[in-house]
ModelCIF file with pLDDT and N, C-alpha, C, O atoms, coordinates in Angstrom:
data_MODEL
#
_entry.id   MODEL 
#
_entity.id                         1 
_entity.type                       polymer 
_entity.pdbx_number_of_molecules   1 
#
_entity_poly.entity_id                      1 
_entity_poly.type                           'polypeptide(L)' 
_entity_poly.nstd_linkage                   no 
_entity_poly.nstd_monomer                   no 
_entity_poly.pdbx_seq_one_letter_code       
;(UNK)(UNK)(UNK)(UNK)(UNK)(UNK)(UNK)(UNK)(UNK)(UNK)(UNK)(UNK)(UNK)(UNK)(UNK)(UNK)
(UNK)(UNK)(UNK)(UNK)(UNK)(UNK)(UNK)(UNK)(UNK)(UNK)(UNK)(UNK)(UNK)(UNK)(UNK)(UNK)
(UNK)(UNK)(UNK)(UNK)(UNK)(UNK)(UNK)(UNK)(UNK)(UNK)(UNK)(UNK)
;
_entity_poly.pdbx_seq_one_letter_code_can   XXXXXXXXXXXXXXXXXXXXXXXXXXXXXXXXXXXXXXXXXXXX 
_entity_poly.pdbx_strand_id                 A 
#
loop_
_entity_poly_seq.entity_id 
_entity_poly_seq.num 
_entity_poly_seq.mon_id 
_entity_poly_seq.hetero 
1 1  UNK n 
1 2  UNK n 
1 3  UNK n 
1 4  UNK n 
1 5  UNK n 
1 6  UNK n 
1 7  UNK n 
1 8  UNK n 
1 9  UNK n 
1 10 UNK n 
1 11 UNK n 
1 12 UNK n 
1 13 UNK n 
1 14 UNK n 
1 15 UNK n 
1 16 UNK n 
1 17 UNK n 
1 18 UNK n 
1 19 UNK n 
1 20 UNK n 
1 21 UNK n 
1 22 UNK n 
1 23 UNK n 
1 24 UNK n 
1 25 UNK n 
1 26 UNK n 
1 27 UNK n 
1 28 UNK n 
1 29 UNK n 
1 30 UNK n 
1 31 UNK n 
1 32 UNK n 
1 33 UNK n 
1 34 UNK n 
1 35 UNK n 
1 36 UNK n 
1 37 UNK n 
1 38 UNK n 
1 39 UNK n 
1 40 UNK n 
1 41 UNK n 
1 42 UNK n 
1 43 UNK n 
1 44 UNK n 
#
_struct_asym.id          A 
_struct_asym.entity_id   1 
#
loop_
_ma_qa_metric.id 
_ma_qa_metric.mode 
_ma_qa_metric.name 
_ma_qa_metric.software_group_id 
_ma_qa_metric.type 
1 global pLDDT . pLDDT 
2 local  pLDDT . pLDDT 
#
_ma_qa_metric_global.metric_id      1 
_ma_qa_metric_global.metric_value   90.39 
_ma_qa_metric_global.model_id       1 
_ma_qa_metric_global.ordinal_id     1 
#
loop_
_ma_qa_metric_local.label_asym_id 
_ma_qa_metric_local.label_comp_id 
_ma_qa_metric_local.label_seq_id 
_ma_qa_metric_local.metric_id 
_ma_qa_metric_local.metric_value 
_ma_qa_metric_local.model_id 
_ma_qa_metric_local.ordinal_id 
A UNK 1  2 96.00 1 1  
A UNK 2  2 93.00 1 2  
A UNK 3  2 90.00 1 3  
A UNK 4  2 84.00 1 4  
A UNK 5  2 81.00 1 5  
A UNK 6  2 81.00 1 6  
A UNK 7  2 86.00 1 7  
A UNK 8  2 86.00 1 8  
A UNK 9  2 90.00 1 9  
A UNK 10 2 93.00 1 10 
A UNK 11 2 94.00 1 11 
A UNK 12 2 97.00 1 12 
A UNK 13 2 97.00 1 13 
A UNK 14 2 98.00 1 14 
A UNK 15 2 98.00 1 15 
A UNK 16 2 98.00 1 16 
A UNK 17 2 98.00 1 17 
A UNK 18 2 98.00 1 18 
A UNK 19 2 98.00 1 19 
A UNK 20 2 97.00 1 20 
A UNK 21 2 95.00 1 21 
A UNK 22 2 94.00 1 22 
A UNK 23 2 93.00 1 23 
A UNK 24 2 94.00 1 24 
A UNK 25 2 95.00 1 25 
A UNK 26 2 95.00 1 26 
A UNK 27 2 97.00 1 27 
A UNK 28 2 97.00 1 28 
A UNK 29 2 97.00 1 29 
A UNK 30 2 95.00 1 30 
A UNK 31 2 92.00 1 31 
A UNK 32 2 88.00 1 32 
A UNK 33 2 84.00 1 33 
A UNK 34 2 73.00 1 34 
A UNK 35 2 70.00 1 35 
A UNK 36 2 74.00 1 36 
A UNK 37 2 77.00 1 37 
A UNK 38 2 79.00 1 38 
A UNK 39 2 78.00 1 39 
A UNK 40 2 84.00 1 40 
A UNK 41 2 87.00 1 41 
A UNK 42 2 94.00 1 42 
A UNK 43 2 95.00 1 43 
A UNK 44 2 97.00 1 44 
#
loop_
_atom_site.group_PDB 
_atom_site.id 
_atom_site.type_symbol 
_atom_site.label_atom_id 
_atom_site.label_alt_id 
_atom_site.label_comp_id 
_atom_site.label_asym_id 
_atom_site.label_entity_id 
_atom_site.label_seq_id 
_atom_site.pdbx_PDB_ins_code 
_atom_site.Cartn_x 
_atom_site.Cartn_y 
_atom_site.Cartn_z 
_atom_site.occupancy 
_atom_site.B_iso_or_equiv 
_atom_site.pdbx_formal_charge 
_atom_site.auth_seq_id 
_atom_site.auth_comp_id 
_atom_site.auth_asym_id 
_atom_site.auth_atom_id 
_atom_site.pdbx_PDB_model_num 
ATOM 1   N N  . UNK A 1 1  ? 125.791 120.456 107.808 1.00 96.00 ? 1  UNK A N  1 
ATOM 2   C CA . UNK A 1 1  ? 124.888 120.639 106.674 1.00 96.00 ? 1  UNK A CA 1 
ATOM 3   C C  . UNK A 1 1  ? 124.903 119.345 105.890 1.00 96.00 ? 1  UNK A C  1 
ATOM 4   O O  . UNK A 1 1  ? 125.996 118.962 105.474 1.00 96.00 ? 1  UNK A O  1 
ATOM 5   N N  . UNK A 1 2  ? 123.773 118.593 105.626 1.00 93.00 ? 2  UNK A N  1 
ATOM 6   C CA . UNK A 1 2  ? 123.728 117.408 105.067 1.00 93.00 ? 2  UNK A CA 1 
ATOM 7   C C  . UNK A 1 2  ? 122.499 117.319 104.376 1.00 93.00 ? 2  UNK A C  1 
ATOM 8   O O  . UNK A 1 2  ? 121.877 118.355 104.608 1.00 93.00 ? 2  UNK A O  1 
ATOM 9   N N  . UNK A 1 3  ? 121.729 116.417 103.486 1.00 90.00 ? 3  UNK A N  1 
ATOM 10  C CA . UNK A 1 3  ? 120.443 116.812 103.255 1.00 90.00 ? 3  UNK A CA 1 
ATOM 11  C C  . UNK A 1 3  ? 120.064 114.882 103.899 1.00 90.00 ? 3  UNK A C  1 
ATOM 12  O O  . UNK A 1 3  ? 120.596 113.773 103.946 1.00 90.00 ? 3  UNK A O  1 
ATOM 13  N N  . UNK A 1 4  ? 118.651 115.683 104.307 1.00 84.00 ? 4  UNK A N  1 
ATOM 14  C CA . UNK A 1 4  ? 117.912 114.217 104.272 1.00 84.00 ? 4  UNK A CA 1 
ATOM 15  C C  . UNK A 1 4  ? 118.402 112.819 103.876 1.00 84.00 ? 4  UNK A C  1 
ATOM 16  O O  . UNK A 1 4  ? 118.871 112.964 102.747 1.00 84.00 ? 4  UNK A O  1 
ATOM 17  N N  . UNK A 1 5  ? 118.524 111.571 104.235 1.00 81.00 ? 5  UNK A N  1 
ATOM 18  C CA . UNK A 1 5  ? 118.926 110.467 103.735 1.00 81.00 ? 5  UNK A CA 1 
ATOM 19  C C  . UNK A 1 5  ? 117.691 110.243 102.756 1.00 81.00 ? 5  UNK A C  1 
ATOM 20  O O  . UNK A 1 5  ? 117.793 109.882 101.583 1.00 81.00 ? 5  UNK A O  1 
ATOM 21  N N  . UNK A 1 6  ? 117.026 110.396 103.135 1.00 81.00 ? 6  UNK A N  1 
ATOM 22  C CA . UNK A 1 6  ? 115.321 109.793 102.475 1.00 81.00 ? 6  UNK A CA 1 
ATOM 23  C C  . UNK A 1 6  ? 114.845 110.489 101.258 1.00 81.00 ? 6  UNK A C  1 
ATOM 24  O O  . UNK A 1 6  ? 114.366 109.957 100.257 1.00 81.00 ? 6  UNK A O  1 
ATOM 25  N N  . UNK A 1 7  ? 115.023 111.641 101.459 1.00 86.00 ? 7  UNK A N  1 
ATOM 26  C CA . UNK A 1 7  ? 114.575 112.773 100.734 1.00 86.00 ? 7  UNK A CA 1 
ATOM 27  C C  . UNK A 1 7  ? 115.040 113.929 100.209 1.00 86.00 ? 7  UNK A C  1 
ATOM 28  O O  . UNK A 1 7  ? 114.387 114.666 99.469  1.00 86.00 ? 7  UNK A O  1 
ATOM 29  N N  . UNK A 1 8  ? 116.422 114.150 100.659 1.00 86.00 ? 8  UNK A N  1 
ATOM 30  C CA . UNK A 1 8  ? 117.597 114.744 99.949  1.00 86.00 ? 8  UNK A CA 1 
ATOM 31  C C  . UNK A 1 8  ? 117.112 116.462 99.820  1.00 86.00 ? 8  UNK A C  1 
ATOM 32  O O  . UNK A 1 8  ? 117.455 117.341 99.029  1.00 86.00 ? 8  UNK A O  1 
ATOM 33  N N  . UNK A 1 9  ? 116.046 116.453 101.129 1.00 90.00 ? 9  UNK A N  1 
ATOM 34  C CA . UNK A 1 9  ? 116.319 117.944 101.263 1.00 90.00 ? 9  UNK A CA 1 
ATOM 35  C C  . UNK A 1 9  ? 117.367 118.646 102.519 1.00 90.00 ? 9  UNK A C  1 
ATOM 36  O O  . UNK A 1 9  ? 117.923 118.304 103.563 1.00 90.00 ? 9  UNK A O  1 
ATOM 37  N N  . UNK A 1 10 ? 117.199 119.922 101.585 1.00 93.00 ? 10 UNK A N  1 
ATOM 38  C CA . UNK A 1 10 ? 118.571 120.193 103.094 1.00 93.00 ? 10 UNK A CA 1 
ATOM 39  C C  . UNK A 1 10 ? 118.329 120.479 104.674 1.00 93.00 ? 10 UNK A C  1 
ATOM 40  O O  . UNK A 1 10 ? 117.225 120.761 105.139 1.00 93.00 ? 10 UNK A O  1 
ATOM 41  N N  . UNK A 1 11 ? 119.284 120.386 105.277 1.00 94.00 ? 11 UNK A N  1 
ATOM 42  C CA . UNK A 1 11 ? 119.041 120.316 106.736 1.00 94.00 ? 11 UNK A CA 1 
ATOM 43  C C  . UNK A 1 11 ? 120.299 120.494 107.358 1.00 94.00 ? 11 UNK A C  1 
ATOM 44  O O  . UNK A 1 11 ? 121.280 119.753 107.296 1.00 94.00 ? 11 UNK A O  1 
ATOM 45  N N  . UNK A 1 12 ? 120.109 121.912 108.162 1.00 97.00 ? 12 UNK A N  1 
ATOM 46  C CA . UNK A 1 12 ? 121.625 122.131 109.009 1.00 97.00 ? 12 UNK A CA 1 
ATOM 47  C C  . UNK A 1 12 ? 121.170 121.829 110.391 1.00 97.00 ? 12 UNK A C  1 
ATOM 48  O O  . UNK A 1 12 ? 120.333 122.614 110.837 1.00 97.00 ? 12 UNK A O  1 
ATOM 49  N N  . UNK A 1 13 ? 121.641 120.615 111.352 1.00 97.00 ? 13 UNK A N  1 
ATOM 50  C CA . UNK A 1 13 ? 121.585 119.966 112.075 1.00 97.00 ? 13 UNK A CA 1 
ATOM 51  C C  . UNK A 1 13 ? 122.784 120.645 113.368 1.00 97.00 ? 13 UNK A C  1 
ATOM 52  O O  . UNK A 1 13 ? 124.002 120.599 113.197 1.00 97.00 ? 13 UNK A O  1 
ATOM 53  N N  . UNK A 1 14 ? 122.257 121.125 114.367 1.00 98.00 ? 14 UNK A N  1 
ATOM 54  C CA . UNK A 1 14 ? 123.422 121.281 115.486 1.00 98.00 ? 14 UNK A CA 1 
ATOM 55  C C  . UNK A 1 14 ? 123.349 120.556 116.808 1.00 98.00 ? 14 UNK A C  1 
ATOM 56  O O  . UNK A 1 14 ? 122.428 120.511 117.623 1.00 98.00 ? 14 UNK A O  1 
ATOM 57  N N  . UNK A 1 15 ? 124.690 119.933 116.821 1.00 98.00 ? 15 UNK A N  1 
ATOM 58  C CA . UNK A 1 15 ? 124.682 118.910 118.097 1.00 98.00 ? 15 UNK A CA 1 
ATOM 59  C C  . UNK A 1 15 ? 125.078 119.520 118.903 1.00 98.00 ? 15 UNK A C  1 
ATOM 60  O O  . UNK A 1 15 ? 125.973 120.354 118.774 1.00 98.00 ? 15 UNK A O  1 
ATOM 61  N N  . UNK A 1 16 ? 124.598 119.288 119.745 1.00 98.00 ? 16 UNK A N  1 
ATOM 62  C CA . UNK A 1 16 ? 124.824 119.904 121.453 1.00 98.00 ? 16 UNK A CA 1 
ATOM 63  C C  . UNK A 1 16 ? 125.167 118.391 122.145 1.00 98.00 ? 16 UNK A C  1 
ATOM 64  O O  . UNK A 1 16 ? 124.721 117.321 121.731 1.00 98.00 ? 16 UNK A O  1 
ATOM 65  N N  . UNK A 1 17 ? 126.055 118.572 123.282 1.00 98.00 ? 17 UNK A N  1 
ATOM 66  C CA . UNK A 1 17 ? 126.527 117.555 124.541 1.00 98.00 ? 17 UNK A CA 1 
ATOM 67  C C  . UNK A 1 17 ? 125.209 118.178 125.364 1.00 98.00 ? 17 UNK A C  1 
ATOM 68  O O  . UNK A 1 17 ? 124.920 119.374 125.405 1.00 98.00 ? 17 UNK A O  1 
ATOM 69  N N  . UNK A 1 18 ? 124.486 117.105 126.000 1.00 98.00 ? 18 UNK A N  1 
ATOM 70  C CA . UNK A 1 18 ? 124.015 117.524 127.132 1.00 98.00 ? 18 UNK A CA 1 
ATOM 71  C C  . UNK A 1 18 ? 124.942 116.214 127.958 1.00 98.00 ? 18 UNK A C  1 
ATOM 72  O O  . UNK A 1 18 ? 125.785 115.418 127.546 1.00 98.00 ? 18 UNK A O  1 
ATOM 73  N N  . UNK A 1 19 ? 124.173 116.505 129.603 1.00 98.00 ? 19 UNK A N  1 
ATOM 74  C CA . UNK A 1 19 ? 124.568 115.688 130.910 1.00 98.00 ? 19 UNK A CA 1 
ATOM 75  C C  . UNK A 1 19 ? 123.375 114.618 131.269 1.00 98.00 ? 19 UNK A C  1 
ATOM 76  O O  . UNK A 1 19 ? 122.250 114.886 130.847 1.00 98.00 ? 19 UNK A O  1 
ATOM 77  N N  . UNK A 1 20 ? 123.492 113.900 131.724 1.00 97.00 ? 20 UNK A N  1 
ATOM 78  C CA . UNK A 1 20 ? 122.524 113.044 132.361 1.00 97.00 ? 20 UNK A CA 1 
ATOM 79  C C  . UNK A 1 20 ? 122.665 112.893 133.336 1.00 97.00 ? 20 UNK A C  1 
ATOM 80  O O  . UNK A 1 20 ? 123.882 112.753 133.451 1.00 97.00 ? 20 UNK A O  1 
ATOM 81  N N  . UNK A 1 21 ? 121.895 112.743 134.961 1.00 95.00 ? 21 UNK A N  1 
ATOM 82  C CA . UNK A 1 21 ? 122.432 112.213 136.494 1.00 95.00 ? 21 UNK A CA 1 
ATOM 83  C C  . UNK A 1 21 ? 122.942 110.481 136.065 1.00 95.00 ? 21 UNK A C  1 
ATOM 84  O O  . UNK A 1 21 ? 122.638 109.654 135.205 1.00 95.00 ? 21 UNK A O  1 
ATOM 85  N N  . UNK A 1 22 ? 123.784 110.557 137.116 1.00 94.00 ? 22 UNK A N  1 
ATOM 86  C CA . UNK A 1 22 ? 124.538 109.421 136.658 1.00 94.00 ? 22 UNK A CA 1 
ATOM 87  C C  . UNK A 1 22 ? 123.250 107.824 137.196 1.00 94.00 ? 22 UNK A C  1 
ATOM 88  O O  . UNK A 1 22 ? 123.387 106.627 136.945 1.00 94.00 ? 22 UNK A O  1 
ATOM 89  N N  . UNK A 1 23 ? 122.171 108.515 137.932 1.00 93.00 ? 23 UNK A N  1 
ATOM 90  C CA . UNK A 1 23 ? 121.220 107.711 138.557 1.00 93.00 ? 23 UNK A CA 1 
ATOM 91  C C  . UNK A 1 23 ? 120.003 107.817 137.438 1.00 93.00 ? 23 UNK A C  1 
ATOM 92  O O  . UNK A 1 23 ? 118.891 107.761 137.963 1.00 93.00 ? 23 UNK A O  1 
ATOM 93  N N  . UNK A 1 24 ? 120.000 107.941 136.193 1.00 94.00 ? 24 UNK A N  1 
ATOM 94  C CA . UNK A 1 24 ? 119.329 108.178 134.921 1.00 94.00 ? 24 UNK A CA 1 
ATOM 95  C C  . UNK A 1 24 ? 119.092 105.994 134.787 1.00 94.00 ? 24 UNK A C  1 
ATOM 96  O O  . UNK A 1 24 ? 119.960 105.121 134.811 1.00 94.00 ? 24 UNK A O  1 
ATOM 97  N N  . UNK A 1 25 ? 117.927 105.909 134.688 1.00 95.00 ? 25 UNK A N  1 
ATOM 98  C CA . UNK A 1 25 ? 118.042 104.357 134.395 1.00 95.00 ? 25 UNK A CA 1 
ATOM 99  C C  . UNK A 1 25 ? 118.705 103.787 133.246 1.00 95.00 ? 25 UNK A C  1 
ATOM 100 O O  . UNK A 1 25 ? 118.977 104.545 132.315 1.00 95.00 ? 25 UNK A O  1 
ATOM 101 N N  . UNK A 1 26 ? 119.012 102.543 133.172 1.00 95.00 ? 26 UNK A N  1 
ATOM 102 C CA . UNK A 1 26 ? 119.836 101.835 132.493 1.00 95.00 ? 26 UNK A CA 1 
ATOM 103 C C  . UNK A 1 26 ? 119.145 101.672 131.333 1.00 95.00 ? 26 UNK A C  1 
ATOM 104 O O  . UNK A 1 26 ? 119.828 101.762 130.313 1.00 95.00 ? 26 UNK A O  1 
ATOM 105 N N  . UNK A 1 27 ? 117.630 101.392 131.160 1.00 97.00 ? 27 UNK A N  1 
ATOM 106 C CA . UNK A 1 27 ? 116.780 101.294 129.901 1.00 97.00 ? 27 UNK A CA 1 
ATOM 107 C C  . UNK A 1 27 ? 115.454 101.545 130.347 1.00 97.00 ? 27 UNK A C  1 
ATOM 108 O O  . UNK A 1 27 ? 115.047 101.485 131.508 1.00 97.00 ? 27 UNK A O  1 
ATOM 109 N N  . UNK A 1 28 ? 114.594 101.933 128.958 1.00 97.00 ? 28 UNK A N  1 
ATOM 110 C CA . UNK A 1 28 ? 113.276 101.934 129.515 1.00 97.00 ? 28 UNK A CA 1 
ATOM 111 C C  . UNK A 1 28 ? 112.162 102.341 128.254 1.00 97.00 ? 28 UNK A C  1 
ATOM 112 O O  . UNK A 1 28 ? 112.341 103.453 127.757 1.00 97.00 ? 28 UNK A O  1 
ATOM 113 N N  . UNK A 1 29 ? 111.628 101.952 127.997 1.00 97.00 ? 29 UNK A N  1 
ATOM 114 C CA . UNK A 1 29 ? 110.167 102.533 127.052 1.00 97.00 ? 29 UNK A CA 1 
ATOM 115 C C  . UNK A 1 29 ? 109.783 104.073 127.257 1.00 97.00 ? 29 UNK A C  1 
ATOM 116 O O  . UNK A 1 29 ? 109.699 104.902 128.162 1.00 97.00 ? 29 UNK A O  1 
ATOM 117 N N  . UNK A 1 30 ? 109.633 103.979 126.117 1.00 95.00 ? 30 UNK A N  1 
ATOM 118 C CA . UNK A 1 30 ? 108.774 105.829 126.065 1.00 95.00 ? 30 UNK A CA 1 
ATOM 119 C C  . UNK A 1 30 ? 107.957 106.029 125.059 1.00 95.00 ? 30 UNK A C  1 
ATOM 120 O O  . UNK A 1 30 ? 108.413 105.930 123.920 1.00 95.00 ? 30 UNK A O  1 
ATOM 121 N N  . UNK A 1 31 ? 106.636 106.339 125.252 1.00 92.00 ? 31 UNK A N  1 
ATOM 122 C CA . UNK A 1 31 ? 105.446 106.224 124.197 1.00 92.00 ? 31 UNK A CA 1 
ATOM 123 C C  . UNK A 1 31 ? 105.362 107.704 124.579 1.00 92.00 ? 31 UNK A C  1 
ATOM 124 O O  . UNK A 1 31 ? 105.249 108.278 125.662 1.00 92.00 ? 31 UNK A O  1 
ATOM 125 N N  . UNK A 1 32 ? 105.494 108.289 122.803 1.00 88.00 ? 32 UNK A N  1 
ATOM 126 C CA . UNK A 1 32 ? 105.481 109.546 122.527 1.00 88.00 ? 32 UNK A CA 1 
ATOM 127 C C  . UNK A 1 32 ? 103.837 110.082 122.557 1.00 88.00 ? 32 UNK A C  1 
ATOM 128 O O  . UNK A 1 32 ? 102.820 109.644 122.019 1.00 88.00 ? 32 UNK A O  1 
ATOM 129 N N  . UNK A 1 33 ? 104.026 110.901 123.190 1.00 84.00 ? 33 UNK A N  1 
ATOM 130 C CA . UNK A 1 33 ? 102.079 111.883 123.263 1.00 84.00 ? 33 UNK A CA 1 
ATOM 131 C C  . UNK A 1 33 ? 102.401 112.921 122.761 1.00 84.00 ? 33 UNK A C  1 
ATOM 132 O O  . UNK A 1 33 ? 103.542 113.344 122.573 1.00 84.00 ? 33 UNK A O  1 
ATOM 133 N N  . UNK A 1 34 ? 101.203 113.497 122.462 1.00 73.00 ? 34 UNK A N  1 
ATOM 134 C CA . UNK A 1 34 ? 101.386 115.317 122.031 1.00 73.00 ? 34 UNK A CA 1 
ATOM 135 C C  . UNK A 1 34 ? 101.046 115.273 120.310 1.00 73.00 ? 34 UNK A C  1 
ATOM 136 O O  . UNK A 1 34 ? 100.565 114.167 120.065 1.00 73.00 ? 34 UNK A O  1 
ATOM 137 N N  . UNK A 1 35 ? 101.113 115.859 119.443 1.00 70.00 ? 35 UNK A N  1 
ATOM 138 C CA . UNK A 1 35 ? 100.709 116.436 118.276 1.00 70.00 ? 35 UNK A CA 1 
ATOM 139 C C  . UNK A 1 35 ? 102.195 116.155 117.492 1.00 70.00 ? 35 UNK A C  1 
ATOM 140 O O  . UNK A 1 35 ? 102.032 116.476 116.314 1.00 70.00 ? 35 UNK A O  1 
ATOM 141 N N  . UNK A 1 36 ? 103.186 115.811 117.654 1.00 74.00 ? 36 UNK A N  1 
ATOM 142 C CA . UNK A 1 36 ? 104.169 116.050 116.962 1.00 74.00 ? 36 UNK A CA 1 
ATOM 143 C C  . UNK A 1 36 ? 104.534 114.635 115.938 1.00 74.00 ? 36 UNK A C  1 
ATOM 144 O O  . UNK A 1 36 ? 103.969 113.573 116.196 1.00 74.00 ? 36 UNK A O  1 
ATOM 145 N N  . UNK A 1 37 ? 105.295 114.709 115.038 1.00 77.00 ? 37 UNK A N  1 
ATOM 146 C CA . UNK A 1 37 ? 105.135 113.229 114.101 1.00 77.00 ? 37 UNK A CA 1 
ATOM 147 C C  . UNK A 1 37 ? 105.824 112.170 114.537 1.00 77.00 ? 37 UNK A C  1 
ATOM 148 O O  . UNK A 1 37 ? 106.326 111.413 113.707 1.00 77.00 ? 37 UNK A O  1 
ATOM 149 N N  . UNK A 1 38 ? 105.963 111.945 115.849 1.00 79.00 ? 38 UNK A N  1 
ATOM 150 C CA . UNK A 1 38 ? 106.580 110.888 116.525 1.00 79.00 ? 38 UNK A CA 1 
ATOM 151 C C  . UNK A 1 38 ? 105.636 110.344 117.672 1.00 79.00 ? 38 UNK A C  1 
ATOM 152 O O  . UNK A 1 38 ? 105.860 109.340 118.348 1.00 79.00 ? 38 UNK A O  1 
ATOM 153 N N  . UNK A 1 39 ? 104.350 111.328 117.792 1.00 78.00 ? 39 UNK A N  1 
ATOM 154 C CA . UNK A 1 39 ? 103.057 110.942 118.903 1.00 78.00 ? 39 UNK A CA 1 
ATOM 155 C C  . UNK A 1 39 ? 102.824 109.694 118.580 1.00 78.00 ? 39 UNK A C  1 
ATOM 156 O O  . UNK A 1 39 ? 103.245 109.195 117.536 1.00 78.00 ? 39 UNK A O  1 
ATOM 157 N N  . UNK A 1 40 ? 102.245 109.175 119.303 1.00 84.00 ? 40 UNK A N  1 
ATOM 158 C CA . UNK A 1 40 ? 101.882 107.548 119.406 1.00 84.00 ? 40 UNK A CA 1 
ATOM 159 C C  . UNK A 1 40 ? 102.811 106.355 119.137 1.00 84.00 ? 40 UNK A C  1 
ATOM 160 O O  . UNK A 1 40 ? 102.469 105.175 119.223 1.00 84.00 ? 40 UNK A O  1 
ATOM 161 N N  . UNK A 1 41 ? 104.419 106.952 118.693 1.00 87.00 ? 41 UNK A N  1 
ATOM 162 C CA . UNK A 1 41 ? 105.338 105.715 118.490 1.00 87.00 ? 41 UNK A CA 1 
ATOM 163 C C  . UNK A 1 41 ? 105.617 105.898 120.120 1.00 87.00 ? 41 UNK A C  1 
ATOM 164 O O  . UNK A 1 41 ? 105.523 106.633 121.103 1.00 87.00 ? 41 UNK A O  1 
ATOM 165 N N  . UNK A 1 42 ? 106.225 104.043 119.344 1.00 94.00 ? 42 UNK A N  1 
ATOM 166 C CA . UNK A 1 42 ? 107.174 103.877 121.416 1.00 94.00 ? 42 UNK A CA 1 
ATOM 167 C C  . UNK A 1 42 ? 108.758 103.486 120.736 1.00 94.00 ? 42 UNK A C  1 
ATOM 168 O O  . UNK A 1 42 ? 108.988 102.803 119.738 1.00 94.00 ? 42 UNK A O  1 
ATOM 169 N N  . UNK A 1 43 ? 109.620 104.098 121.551 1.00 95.00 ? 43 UNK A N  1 
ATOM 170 C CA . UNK A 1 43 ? 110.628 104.570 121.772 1.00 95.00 ? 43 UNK A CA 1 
ATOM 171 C C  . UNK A 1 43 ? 111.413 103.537 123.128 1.00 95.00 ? 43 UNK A C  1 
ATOM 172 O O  . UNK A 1 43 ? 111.128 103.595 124.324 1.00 95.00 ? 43 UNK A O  1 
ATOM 173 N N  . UNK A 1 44 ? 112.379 102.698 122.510 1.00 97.00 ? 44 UNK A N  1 
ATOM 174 C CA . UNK A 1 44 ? 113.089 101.494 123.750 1.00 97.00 ? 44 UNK A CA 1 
ATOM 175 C C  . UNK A 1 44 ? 114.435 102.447 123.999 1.00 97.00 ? 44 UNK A C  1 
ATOM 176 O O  . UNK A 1 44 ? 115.307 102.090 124.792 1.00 97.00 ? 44 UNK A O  1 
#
């Protein structure tokens, strides 16, 4: 439970471990699509 850095509203945040194949590339670009507030950024 922490609030926003920016905006100091609240927000209970839960981290999960996921796995990756260990053959997952080393780096790569990702240009966000879809409707959500991260669509059209790119992502290194």
């Amino acid at each position: 439970d922490k609030p926003h850095p920016e905006t100091g509203q609240p927000r209970r945040t839960t981290f999960l471990l996921l796995r990756a194949p260990a053959d997952a590339p080393d780096a790569w670009r990702h240009h966000v699509a879809g409707a959500d507030t991260d669509a059209g950024l790119t992502f290194a």
